[in-house]
Protein backbone atom coordinates (compact mmCIF):
# COMPACT_ATOMS: atom_id res chain seq x y z
CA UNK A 1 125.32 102.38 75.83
CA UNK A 2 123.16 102.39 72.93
CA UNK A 3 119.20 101.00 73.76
CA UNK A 4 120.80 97.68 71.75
CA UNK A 5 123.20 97.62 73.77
CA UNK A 6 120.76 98.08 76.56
CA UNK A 7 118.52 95.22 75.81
CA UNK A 8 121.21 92.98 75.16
CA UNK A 9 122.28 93.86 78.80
CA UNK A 10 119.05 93.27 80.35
CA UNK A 11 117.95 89.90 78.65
CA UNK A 12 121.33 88.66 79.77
CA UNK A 13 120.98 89.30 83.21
CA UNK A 14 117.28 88.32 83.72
CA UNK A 15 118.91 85.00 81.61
CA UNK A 16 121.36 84.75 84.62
CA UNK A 17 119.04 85.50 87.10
CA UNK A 18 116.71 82.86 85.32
CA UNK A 19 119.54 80.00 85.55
CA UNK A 20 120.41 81.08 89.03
CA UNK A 21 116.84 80.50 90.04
CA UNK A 22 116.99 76.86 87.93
CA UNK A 23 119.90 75.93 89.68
CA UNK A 24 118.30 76.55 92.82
CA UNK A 25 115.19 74.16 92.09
CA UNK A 26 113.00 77.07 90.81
CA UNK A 27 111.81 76.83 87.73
CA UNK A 28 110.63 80.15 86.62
CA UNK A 29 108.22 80.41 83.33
CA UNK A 30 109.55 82.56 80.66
CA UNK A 31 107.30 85.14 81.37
CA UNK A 32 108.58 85.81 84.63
CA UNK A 33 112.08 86.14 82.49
CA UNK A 34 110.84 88.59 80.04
CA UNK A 35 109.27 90.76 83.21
CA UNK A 36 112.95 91.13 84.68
CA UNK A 37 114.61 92.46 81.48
CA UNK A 38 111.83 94.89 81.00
CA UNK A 39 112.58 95.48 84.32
CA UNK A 40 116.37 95.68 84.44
CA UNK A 41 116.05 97.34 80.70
CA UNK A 42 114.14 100.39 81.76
CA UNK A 43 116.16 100.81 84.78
CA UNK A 44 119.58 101.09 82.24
CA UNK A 45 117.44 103.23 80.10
CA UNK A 46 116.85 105.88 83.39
CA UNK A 47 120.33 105.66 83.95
CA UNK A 48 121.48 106.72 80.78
CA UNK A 49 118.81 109.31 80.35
CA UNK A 50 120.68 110.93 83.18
CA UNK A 51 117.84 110.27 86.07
CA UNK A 52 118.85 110.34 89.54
CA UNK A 53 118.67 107.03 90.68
CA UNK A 54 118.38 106.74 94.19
CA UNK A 55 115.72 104.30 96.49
CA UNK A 56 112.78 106.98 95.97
CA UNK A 57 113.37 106.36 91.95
CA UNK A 58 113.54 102.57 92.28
CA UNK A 59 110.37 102.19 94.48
CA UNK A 60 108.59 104.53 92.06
CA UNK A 61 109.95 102.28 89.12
CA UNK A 62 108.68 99.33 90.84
CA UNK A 63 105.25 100.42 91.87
CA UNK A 64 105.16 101.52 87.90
CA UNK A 65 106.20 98.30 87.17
CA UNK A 66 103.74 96.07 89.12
CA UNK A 67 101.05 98.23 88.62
CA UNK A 68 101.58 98.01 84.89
CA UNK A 69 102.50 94.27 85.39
CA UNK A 70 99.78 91.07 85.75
CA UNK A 71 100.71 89.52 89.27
CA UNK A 72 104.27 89.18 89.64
CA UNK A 73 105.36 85.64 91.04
CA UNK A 74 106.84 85.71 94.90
CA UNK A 75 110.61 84.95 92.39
CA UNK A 76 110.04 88.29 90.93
CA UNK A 77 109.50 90.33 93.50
CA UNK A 78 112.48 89.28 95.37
CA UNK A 79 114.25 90.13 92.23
CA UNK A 80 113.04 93.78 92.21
CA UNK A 81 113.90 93.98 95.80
CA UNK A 82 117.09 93.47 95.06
CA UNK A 83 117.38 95.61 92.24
CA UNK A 84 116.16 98.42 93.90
CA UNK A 85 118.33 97.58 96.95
CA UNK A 86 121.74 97.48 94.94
CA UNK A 87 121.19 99.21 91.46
CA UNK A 88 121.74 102.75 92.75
CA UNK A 89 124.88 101.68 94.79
CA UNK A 90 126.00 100.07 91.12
CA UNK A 91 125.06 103.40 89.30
CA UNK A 92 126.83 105.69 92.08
CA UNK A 93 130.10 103.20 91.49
CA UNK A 94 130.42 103.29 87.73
CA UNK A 95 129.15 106.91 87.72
CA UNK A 96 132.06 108.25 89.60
CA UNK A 97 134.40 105.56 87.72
CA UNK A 98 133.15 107.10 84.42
CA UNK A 99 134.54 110.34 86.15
CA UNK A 100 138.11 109.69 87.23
């Protein structure tokens, strides 16, 4: 992927994480939108850079990322819980697809 490629990548999935919190009730404020793609971007951008990307690397991305961030909302956290929960299972999956 190429870093437009990239960004397009991340906006869209904060944008569906966004509309899966609106459906919910939650109404997030863009901000909290533009905090996940920067979020989601830099963790593509690791990827491709060829960084391992294991739980150590996601909680140091995080802890980068809030202490670099204002106060992330309660929504926002969750979401980078999850992230750093799933993203290297994601990675290890399409990795060895890329492979075979």
């Amino acid at each position: 992927m190429n870093s437009q490629e990239i960004a397009e990548l991340a906006m869209w999935t904060a944008r569906a994480i966004y509309d899966a919190f609106k459906a919910e009730g939650v109404n997030l404020p863009a901000a909290d939108e533009n905090l996940i793609a920067t979020f989601v971007q830099r963790m593509l951008e690791d990827w491709q850079r060829g960084f391992v990307i294991d739980e150590k690397h996601m909680l140091q991305l995080t802890k980068e990322f809030e202490k670099n961030s204002k106060k992330l909302s309660p929504e926002v956290m969750h979401v980078l819980r999850v992230f750093v929960e799933k993203f290297p299972e994601f990675v290890a999956e399409n990795t060895n697809a890329v492979k075979v």
